[in-house]
C-alpha atoms as a PDB file:
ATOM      1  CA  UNK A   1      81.850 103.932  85.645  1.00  0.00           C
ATOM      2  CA  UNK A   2      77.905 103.489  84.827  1.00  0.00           C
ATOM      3  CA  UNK A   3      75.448 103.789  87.362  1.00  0.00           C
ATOM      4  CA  UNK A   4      72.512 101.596  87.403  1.00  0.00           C
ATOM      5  CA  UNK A   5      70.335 104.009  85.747  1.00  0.00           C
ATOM      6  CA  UNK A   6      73.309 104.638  82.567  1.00  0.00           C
ATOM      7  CA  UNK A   7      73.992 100.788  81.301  1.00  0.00           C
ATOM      8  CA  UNK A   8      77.737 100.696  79.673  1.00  0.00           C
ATOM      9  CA  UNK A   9      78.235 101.667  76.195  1.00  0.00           C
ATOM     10  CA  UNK A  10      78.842  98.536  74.047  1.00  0.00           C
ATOM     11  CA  UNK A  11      82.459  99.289  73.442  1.00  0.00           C
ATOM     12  CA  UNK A  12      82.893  99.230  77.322  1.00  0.00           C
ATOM     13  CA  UNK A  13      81.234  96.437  77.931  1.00  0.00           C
ATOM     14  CA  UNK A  14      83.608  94.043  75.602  1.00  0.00           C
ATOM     15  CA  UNK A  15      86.299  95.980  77.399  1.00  0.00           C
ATOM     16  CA  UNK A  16      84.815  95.068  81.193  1.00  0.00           C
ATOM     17  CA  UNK A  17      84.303  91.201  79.593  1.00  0.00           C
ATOM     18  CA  UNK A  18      87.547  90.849  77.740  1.00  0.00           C
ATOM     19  CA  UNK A  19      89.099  92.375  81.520  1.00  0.00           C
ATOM     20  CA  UNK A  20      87.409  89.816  83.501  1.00  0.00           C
ATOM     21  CA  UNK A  21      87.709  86.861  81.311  1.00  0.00           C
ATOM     22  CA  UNK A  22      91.729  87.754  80.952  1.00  0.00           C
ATOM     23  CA  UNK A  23      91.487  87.866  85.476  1.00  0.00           C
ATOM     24  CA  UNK A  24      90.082  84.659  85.284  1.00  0.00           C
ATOM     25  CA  UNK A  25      92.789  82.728  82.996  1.00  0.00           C
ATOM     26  CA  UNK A  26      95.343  85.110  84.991  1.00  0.00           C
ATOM     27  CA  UNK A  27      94.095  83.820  88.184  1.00  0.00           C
ATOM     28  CA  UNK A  28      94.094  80.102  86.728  1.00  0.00           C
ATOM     29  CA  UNK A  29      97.833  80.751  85.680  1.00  0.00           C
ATOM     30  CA  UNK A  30      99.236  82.488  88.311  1.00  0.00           C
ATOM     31  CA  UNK A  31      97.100  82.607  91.476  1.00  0.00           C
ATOM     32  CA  UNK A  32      95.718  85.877  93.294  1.00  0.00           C
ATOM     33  CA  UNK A  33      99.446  86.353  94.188  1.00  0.00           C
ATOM     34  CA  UNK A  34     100.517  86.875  90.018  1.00  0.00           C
ATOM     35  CA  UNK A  35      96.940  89.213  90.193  1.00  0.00           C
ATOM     36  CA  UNK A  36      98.265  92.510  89.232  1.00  0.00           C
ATOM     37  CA  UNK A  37      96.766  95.394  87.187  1.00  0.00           C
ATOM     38  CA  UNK A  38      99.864  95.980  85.176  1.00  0.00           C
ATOM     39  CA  UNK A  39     100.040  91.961  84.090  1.00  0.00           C
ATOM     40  CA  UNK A  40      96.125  92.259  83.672  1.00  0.00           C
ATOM     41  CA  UNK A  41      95.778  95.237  81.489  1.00  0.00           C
ATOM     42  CA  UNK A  42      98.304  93.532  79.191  1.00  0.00           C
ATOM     43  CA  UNK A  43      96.793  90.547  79.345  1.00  0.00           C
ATOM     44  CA  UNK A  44      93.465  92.259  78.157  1.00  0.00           C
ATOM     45  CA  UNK A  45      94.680  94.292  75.907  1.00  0.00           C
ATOM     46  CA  UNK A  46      93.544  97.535  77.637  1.00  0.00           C
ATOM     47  CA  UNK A  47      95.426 100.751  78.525  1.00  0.00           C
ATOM     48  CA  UNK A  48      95.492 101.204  82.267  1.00  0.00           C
ATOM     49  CA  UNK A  49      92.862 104.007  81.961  1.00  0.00           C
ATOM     50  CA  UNK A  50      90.674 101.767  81.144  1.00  0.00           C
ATOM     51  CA  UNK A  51      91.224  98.697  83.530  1.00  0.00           C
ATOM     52  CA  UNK A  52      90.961 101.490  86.539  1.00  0.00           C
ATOM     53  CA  UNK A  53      88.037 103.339  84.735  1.00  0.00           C
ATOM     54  CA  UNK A  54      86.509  99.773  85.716  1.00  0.00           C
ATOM     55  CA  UNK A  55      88.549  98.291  88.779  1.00  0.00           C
ATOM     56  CA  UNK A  56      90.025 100.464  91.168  1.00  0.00           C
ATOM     57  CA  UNK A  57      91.941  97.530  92.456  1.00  0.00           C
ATOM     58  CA  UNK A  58      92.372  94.361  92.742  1.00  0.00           C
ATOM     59  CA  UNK A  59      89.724  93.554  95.304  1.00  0.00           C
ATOM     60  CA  UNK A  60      87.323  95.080  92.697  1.00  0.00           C
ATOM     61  CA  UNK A  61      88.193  92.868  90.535  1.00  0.00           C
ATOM     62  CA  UNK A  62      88.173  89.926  93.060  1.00  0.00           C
ATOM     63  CA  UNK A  63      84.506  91.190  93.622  1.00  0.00           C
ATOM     64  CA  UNK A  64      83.125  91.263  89.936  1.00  0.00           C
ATOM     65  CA  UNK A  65      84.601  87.866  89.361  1.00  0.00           C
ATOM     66  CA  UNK A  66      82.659  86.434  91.803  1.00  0.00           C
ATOM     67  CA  UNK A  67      79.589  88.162  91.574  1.00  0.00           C
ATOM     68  CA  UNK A  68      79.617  86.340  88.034  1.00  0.00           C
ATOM     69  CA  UNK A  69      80.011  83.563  90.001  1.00  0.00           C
ATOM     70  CA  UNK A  70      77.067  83.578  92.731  1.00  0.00           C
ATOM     71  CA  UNK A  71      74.439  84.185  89.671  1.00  0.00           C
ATOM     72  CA  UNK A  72      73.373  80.481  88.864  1.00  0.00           C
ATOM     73  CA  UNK A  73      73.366  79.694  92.458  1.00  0.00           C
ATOM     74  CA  UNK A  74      70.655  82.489  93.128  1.00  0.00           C
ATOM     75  CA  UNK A  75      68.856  81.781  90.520  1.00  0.00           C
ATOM     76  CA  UNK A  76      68.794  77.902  91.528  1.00  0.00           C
ATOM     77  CA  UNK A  77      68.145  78.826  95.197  1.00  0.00           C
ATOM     78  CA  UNK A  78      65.260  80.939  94.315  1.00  0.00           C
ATOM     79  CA  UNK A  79      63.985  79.299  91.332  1.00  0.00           C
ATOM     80  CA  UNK A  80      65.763  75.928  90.829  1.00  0.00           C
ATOM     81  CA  UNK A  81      64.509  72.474  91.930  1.00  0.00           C
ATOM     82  CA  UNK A  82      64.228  71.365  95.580  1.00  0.00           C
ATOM     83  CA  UNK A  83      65.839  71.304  98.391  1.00  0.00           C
ATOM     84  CA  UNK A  84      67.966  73.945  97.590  1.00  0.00           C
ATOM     85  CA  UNK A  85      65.690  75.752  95.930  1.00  0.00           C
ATOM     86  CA  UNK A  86      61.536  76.022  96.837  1.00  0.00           C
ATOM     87  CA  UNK A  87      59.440  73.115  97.823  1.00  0.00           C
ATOM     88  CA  UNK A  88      61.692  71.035 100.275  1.00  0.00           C
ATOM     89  CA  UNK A  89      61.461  71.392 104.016  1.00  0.00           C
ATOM     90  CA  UNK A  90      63.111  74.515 105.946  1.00  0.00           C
ATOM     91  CA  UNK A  91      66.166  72.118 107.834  1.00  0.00           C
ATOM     92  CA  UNK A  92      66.633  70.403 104.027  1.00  0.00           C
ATOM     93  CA  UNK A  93      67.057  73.449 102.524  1.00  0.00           C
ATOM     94  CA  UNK A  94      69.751  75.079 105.008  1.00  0.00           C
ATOM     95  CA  UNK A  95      71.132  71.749 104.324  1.00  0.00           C
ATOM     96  CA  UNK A  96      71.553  71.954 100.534  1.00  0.00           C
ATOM     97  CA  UNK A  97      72.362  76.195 100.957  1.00  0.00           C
ATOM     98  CA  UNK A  98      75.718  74.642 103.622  1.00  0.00           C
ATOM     99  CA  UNK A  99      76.720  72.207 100.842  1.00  0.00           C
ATOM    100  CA  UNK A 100      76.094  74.849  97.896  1.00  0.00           C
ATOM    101  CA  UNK A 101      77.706  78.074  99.877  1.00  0.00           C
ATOM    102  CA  UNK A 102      80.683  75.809 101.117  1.00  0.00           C
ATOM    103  CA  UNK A 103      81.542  74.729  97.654  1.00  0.00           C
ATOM    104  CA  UNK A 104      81.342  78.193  96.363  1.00  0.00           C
ATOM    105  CA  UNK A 105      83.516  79.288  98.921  1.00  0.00           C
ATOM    106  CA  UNK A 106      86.099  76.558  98.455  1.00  0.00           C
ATOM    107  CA  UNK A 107      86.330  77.175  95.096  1.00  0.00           C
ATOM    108  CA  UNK A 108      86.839  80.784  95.162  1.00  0.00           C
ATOM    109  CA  UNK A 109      88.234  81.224  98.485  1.00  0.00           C
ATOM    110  CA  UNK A 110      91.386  83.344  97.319  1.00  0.00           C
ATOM    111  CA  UNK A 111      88.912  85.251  95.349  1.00  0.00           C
ATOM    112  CA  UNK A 112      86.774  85.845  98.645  1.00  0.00           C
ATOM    113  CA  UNK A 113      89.575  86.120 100.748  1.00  0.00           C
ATOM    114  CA  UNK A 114      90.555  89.114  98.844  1.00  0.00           C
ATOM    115  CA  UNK A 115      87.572  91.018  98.951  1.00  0.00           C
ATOM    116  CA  UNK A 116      86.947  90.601 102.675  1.00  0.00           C
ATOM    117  CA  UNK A 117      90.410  91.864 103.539  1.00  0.00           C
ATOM    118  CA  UNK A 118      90.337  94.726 101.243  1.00  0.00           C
ATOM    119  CA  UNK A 119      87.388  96.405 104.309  1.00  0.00           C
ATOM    120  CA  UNK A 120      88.061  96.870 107.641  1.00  0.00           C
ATOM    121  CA  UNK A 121      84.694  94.916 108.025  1.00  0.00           C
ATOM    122  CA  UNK A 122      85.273  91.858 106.034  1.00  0.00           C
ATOM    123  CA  UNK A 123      82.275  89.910 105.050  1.00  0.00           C
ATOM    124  CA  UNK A 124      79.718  92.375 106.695  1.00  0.00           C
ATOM    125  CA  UNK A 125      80.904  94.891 103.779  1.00  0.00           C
ATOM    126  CA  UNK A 126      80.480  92.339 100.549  1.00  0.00           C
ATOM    127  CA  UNK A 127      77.551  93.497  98.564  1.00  0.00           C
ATOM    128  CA  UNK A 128      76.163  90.035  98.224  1.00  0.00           C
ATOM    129  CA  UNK A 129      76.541  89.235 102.303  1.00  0.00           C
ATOM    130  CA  UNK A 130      73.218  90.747 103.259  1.00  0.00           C
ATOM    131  CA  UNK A 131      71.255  88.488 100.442  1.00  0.00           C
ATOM    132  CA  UNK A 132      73.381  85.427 101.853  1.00  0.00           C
ATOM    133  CA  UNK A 133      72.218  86.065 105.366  1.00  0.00           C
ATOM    134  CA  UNK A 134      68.689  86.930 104.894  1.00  0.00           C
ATOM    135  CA  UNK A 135      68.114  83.975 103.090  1.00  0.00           C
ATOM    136  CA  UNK A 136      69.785  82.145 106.121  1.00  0.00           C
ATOM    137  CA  UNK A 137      67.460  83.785 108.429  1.00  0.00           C
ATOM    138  CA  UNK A 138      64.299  82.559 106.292  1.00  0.00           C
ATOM    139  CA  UNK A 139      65.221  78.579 106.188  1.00  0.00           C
ATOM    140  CA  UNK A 140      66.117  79.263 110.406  1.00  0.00           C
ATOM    141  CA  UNK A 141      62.736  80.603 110.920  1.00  0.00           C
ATOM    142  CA  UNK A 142      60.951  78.389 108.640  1.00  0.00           C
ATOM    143  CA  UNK A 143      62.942  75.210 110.653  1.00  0.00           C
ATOM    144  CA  UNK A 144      62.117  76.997 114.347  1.00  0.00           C
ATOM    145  CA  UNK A 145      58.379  77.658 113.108  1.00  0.00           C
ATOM    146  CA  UNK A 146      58.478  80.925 114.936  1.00  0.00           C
ATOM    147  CA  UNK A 147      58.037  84.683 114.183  1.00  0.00           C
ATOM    148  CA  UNK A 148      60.819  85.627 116.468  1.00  0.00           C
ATOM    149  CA  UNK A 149      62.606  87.877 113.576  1.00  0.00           C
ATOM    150  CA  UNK A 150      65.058  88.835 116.119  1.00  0.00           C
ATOM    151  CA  UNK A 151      65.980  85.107 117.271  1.00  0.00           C
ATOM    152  CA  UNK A 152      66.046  83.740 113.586  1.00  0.00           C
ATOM    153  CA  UNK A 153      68.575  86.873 112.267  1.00  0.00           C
ATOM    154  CA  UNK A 154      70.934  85.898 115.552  1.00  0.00           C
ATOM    155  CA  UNK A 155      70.942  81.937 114.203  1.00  0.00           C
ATOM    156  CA  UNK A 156      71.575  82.932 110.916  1.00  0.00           C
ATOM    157  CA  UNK A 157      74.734  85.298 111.774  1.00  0.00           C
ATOM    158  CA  UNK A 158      76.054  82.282 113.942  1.00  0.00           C
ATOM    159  CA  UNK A 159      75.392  80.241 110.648  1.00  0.00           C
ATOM    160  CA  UNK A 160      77.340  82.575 108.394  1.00  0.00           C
ATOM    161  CA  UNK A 161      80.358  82.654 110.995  1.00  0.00           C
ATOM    162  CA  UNK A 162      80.597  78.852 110.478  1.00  0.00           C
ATOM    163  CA  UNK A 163      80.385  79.064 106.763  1.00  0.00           C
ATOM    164  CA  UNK A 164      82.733  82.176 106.719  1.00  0.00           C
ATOM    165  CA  UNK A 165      86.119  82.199 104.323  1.00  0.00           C
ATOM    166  CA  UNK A 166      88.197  82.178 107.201  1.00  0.00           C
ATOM    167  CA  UNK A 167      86.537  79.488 109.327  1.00  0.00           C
ATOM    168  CA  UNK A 168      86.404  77.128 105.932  1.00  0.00           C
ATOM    169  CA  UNK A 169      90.543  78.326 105.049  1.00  0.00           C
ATOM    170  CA  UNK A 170      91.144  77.375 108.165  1.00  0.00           C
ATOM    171  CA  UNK A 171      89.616  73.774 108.377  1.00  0.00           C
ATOM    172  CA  UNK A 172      90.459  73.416 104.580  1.00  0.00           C
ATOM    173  CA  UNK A 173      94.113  74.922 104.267  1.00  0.00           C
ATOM    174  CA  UNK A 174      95.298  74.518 107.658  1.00  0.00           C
ATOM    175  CA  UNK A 175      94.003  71.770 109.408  1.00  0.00           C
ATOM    176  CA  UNK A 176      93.824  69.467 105.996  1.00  0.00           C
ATOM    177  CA  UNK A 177      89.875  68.691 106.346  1.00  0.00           C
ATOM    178  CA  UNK A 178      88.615  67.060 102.893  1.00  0.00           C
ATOM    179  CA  UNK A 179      85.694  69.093 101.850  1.00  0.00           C
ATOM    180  CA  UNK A 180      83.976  65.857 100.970  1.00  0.00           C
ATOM    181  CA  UNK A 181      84.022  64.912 104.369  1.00  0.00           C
ATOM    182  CA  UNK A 182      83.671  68.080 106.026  1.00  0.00           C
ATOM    183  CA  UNK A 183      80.538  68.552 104.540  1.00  0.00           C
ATOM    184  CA  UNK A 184      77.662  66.830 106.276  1.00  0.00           C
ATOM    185  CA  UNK A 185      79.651  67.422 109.302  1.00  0.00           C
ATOM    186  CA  UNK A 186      79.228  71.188 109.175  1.00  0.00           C
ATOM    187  CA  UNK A 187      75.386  70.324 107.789  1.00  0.00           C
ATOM    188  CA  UNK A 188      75.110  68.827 111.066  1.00  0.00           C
ATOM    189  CA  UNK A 189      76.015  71.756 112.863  1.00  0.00           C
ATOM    190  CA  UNK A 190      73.873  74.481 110.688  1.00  0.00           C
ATOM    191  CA  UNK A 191      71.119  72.306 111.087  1.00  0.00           C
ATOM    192  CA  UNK A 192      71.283  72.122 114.505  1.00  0.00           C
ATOM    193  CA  UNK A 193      72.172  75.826 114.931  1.00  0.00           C
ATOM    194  CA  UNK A 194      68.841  76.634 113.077  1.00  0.00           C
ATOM    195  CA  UNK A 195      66.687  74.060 115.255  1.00  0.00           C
ATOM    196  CA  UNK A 196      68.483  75.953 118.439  1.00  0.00           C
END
């Protein structure tokens, strides 16, 4: 695989697109329970070298679908219109991020669920966690109007454990809450999480 420093050859980048793109309509087919590397690398068209050259497993591949996935919602948090993105007011903000992450999850919550189980530290060990928290801990901090760095980091973990995959499968999937409706309730709560 290419390290950061040694981008893919072109070849191997069709391959890594025409791999994901077949995971995604195999995933729309089938479900993460019809997600396996032999039905993918036909699917693709790749030999098996190749799909493991790229994915290890299937959690890898659970992880570079949604990476794909979170990359217009960073890009609208950090750049993109207000609230969720710069100009609106710190509790707005975390308001628009709850909506925003939730729906993300939702929609990819096999996807997710996947990739936390596939560490013994779930969410902590996703690549993209630490970006999702810190940003957390700004809007908390920005809302408090305090430096307490400390105090801001501990309101954004209890955010993130309300927003988690499991927390949402289990008000979504188990308990039958509408995510429409769920919604500003769980605003509710972030918000007043952050204000403490």
């Amino acid at each position: 695989m290419a390290t950061p420093e040694q981008p893919l050859r072109a070849d191997a980048q069709r391959n890594r697109r025409r791999i994901l793109d077949s995971a995604t309509q195999l995933l729309a087919d089938e479900g993460v329970g019809g997600l396996t590397m032999d039905e993918l690398a036909k699917r693709a068209q790749v030999g098996k070298g190749t799909l493991y050259r790229n994915f290890t497993d299937k959690a890898g591949i659970a992880s570079a679908l949604l990476d794909d996935r979170v990359r217009d919602m960073h890009s609208r948090m950090l750049q993109g219109p207000p609230p969720l993105g710069p100009g609106a007011p710190g509790d707005e903000r975390l308001a628009a991020f709850t909506e925003a992450y939730m729906r993300h999850i939702s929609g990819n919550l096999d996807l997710v669920l996947l990739t936390e189980a596939s560490s013994p530290r779930g969410r902590f060990d996703r690549v993209g966690y630490p970006f999702w928290c810190r940003h957390v801990e700004i809007l908390v901090a920005e809302v408090r109007r305090e430096d307490h760095a400390e105090d801001a980091r501990l309101h954004a973990e209890a955010i993130m454990s309300v927003l988690s995959a499991a927390q949402l499968e289990q008000w979504i999937r188990i308990e039958g809450h509408i995510l429409e409706e769920l919604i500003p309730r769980v605003q509710k709560i972030v918000v007043s999480i952050a204000v403490g």
